[in-house]
Protein backbone atom coordinates (compact mmCIF):
# COMPACT_ATOMS: atom_id res chain seq x y z
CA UNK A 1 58.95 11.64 47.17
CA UNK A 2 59.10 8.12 48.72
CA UNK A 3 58.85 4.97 47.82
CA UNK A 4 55.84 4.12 49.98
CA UNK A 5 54.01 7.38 48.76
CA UNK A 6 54.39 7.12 45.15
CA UNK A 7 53.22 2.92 45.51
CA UNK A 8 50.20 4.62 47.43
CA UNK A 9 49.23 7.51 44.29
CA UNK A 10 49.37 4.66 42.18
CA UNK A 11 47.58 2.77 43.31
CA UNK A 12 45.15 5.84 43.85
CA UNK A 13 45.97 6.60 39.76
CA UNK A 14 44.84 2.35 38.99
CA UNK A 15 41.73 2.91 41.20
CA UNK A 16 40.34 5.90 39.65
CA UNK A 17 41.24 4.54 36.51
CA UNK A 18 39.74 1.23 36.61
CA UNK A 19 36.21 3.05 37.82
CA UNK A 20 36.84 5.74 35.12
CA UNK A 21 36.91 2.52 32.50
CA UNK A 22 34.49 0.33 34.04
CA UNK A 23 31.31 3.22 34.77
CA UNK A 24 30.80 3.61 30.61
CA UNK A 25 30.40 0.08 30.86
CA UNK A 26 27.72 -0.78 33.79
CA UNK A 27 25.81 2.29 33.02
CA UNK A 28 25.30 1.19 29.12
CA UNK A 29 24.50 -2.44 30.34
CA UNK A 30 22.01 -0.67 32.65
CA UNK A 31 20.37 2.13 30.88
CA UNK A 32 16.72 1.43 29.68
CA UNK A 33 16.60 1.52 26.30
CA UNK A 34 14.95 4.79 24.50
CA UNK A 35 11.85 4.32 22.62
CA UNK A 36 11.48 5.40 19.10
CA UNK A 37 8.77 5.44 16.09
CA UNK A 38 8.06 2.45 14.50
CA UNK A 39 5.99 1.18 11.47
CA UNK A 40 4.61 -2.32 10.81
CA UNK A 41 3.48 -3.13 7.45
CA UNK A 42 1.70 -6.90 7.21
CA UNK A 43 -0.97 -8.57 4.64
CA UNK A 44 -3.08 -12.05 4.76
CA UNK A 45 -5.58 -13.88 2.95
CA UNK A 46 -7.87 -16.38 4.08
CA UNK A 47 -8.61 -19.00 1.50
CA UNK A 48 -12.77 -19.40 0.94
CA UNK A 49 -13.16 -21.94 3.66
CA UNK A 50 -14.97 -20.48 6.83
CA UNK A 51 -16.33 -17.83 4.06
CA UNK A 52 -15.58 -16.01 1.43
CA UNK A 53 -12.22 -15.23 0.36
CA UNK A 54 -10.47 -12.22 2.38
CA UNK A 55 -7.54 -10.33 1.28
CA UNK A 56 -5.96 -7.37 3.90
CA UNK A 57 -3.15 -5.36 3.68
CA UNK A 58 -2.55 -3.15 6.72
CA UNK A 59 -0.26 -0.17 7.77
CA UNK A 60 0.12 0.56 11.37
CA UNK A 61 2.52 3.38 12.87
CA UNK A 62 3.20 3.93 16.19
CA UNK A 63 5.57 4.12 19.42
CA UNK A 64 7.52 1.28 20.58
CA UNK A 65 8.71 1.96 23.51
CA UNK A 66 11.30 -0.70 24.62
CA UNK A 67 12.27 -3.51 23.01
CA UNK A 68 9.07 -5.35 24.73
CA UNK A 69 5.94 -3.17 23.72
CA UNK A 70 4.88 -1.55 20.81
CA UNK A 71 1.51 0.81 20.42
CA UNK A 72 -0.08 2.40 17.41
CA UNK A 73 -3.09 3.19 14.71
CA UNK A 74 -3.28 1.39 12.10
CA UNK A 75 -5.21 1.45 8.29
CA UNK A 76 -5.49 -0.12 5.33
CA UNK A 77 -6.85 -1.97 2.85
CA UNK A 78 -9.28 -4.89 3.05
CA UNK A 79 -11.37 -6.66 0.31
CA UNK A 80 -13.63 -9.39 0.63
CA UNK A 81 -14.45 -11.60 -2.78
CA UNK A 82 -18.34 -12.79 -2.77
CA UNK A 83 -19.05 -15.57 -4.79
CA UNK A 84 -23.14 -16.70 -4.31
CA UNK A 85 -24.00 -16.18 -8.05
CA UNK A 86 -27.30 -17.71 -6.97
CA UNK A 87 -28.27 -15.33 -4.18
CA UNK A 88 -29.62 -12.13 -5.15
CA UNK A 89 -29.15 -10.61 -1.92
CA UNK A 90 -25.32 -11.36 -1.97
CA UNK A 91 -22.52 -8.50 -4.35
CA UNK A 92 -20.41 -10.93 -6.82
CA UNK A 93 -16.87 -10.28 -6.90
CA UNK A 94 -14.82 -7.92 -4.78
CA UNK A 95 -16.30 -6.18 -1.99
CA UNK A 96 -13.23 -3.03 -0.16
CA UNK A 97 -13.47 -2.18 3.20
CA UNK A 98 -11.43 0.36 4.52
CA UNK A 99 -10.23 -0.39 8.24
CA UNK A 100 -9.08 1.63 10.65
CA UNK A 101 -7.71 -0.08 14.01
CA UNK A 102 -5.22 0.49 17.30
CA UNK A 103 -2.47 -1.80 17.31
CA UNK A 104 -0.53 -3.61 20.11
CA UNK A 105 2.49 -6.22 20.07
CA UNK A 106 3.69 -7.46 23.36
CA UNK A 107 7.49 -8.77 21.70
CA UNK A 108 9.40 -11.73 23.48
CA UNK A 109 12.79 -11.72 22.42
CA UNK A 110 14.78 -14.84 22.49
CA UNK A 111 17.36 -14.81 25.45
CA UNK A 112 20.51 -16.16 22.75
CA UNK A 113 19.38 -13.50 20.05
CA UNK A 114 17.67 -10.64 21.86
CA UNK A 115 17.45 -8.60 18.36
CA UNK A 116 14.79 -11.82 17.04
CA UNK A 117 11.74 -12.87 19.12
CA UNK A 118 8.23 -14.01 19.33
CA UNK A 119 5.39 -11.77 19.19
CA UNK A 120 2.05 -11.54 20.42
CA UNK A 121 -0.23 -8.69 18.63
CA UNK A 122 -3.57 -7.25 18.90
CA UNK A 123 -5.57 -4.77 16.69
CA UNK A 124 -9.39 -3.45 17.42
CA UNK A 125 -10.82 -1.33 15.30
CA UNK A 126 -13.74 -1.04 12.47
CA UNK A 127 -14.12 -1.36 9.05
CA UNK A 128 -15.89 1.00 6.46
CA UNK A 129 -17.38 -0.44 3.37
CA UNK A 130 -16.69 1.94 0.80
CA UNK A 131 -19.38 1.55 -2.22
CA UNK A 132 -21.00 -1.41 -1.44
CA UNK A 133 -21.54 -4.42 1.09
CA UNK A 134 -21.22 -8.30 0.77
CA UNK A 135 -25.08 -8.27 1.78
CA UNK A 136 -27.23 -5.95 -0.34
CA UNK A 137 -30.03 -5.52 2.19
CA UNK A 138 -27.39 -4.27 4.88
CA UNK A 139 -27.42 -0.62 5.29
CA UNK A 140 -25.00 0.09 8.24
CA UNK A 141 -20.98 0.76 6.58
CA UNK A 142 -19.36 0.16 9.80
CA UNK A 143 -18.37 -2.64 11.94
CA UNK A 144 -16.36 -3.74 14.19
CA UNK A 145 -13.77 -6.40 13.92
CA UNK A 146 -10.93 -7.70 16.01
CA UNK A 147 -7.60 -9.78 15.43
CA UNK A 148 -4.90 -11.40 17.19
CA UNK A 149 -1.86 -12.19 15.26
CA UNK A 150 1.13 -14.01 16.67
CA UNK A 151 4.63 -15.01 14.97
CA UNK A 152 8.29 -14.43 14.76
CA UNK A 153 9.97 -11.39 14.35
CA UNK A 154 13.31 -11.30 13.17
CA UNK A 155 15.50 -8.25 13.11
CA UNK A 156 17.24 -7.68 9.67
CA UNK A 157 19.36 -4.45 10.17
CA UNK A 158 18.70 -1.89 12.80
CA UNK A 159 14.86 -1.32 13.00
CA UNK A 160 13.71 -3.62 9.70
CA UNK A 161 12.91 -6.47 10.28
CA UNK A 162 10.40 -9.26 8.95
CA UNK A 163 7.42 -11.15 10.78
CA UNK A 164 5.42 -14.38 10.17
CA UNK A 165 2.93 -15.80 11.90
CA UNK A 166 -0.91 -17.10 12.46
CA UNK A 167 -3.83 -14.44 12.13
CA UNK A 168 -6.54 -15.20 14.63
CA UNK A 169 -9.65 -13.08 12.96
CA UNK A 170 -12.68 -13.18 15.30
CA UNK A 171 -15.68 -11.87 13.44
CA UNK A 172 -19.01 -12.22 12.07
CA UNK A 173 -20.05 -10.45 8.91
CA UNK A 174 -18.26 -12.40 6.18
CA UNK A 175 -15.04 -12.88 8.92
CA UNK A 176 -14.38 -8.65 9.05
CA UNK A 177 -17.04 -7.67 11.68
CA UNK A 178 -18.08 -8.99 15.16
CA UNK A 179 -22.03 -8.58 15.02
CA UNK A 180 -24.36 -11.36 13.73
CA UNK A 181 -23.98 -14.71 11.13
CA UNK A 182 -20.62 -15.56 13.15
CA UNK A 183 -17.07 -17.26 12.30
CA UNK A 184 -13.57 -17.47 12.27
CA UNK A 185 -10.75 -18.21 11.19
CA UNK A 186 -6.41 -18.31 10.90
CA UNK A 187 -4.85 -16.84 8.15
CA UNK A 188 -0.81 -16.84 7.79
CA UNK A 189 0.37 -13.05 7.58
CA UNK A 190 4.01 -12.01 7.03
CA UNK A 191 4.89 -8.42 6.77
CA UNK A 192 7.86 -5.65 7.46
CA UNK A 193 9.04 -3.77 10.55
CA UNK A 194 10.91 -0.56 9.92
């Protein structure tokens, strides 16, 4: 064998090589990344100064598909504490609602520390009073309620991870229902993603 023709199988051997070390690489960096299942765990509680005091504690488990979007259902526990001594019309003391919502969090991660970022979530559902209601006269057990929820997520180890942020509650009947006797209000929430 020559000179000139073993120079040209290696550089044949160096070429094949260099693609058979380099492909693993691009094709990682460009893969989408798989979904997988997801659960968000997360509590608040309003302080008695739109209305009464509100406690929640939700579960939501779902999809999240990338590392943008998440989707899932979503219970829990709520309880609202009534405290209108004076009004006959009003329960005293604590009032559980049972909710049951979807739940969807558009996540922004940070461009320096993709495993961390901001959050933007949304959940729409109803609640069911379970044995009685912050108004006496009400008959109906279900209403509807949405909030909007935005924060920080940042990731822990693999999937956990921990979230704060602002609860934006829309709603009307004593801050868990949109219907009528309005308000609002922002509660801090902080939870676990795992």
């Amino acid at each position: 064998m020559s000179y000139s023709n073993t120079k040209h199988y290696m550089k044949r051997f160096l070429l094949i090589l260099s693609i058979a070390c380099i492909a693993p690489v691009f094709l990682r960096a460009t893969e989408q990344p798989k979904g997988h299942f997801q659960g968000n765990l997360k509590g608040n509680a309003i302080p008695g100064i739109y209305w009464d005091t509100h406690f929640a504690a939700d579960l939501s488990l779902g999809w999240r598909f990338n590392e943008k979007r998440f989707l899932g259902l979503g219970t829990g526990c709520h309880w609202i504490r009534e405290n209108v001594s004076d009004d006959p019309d009003c329960t005293n003391g604590f009032v559980p609602a049972i909710p049951l919502f979807v739940d969807y969090i558009r996540y922004y991660p940070f461009a320096k520390h993709p495993r961390n970022s901001f959050f933007l979530e949304m959940e729409a559902g109803g609640a069911y009073y379970v044995n009685n209601l912050p108004l006496k006269s009400e008959t109906k057990r279900v209403f509807p309620y949405l909030n909007g929820k935005l924060g920080f997520d940042f990731s822990i180890y693999r999937n956990l991870g921990v979230n704060v942020g602002l609860n934006l509650i829309w709603g009307c009947y004593n801050g868990i229902t949109i219907g009528d006797g309005g308000g609002h209000g922002v509660a801090l929430t902080a939870g676990f993603r795992f």
